[in-house]
Protein backbone atom coordinates (compact mmCIF):
# COMPACT_ATOMS: atom_id res chain seq x y z
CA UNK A 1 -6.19 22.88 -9.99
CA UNK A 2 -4.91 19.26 -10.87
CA UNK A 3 -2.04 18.20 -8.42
CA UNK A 4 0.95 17.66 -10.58
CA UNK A 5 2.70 14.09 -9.28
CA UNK A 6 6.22 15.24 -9.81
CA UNK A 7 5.91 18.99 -7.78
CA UNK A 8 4.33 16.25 -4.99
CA UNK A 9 7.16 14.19 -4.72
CA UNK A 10 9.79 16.82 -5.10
CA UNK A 11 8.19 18.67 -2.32
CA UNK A 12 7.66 15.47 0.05
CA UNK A 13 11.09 14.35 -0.69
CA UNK A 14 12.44 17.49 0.40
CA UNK A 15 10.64 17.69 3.04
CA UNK A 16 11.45 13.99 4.73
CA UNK A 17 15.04 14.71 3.83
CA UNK A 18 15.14 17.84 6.12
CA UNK A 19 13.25 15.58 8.93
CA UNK A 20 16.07 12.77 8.91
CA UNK A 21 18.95 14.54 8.39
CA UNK A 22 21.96 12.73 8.63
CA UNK A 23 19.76 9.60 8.46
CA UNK A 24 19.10 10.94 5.17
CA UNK A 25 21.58 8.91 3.16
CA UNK A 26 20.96 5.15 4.49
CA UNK A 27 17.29 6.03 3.82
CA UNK A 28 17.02 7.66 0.50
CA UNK A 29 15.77 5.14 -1.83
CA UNK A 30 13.03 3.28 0.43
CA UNK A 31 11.90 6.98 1.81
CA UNK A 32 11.87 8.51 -2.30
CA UNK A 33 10.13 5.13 -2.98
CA UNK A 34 7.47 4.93 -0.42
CA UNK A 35 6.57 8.79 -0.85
CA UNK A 36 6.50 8.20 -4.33
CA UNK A 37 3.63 5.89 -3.49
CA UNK A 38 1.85 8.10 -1.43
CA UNK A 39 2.39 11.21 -4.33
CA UNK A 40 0.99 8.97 -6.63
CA UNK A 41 -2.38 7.91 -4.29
CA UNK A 42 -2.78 11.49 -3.48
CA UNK A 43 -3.38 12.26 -7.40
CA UNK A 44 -5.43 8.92 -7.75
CA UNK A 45 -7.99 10.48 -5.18
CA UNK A 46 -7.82 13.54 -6.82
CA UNK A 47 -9.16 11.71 -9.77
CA UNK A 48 -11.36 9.40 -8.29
CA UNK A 49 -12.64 11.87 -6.47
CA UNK A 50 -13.58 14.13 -10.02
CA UNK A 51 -15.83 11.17 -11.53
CA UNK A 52 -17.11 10.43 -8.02
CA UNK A 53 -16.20 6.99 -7.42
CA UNK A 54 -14.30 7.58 -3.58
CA UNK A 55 -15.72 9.18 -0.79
CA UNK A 56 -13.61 11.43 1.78
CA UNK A 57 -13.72 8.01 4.22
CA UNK A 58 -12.35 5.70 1.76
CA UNK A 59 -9.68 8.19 0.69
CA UNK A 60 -9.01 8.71 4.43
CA UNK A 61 -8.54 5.39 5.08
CA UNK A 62 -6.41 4.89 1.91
CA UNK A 63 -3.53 7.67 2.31
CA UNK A 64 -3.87 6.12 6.00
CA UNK A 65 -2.71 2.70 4.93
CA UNK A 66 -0.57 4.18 2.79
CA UNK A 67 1.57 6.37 5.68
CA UNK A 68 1.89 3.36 7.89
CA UNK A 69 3.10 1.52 5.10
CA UNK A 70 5.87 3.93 4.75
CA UNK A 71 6.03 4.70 8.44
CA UNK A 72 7.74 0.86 8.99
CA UNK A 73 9.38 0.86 5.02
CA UNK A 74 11.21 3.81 6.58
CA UNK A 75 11.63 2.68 10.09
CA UNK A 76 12.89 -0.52 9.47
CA UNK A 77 14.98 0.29 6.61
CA UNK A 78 18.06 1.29 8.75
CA UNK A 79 16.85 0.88 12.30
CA UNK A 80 15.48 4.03 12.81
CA UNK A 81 12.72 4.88 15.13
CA UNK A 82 9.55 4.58 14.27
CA UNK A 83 8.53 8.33 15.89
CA UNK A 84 11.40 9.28 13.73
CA UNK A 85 10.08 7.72 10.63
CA UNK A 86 6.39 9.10 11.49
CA UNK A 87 7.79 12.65 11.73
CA UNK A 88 9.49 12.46 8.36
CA UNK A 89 5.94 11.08 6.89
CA UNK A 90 4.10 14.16 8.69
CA UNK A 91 6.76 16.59 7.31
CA UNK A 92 6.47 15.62 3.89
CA UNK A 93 2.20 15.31 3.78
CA UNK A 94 2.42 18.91 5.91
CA UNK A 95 3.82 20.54 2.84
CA UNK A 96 1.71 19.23 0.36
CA UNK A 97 -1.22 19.90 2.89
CA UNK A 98 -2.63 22.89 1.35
CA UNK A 99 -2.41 22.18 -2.19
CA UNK A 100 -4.03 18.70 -1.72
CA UNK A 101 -6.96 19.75 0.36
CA UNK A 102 -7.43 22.59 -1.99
CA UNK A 103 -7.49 20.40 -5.37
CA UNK A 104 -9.68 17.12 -3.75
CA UNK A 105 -11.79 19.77 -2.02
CA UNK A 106 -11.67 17.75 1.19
CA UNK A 107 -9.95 17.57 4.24
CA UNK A 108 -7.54 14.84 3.27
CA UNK A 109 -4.66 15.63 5.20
């Protein structure tokens, strides 16, 4: 099953806004933004991964990259904590989880 981009951010969205809470507002656009990013790698890997030009370490490292560049987007955007920012990244690739794994047929995330 193809990941659909859209569904992925909706869900990761929803799920970092329930993580920062009132934090939440001054955050919005950079957190939408950088998991946006991340939505949008997840399906690239998905694709590379069909016509077999990434392997399950590249990908790794990629969507790695890719959370710690939204881990300080995030964190620095309005001074907020950088375990805060890193549980609002894990809440929003937890939900997603499943799906992911299941279409890349790896352990991704």
């Amino acid at each position: 099953m193809a990941l659909d981009i859209n569904t992925l951010i909706n869900q990761m969205v929803g799920a970092a806004k329930d993580s920062l809470g009132s934090n939440w507002p001054g955050i919005k656009d950079v957190a939408t933004s950088s998991l946006t990013t991340i939505a949008q790698n997840l399906v690239d890997i998905e694709k590379m991964k069909i016509v077999g030009i990434i392997t399950p370490e590249k990908a790794a490292l990629l969507i790695s990259m890719q959370k710690q560049a939204a881990k300080m987007a995030i964190a620095t955007e309005v001074g907020l904590g950088i375990l805060a920012a890193e549980a609002a990244i894990n809440a929003a690739l937890d939900v997603v989880r499943t799906a992911v794994n299941t279409a890349i047929g790896w352990t991704l995330l």
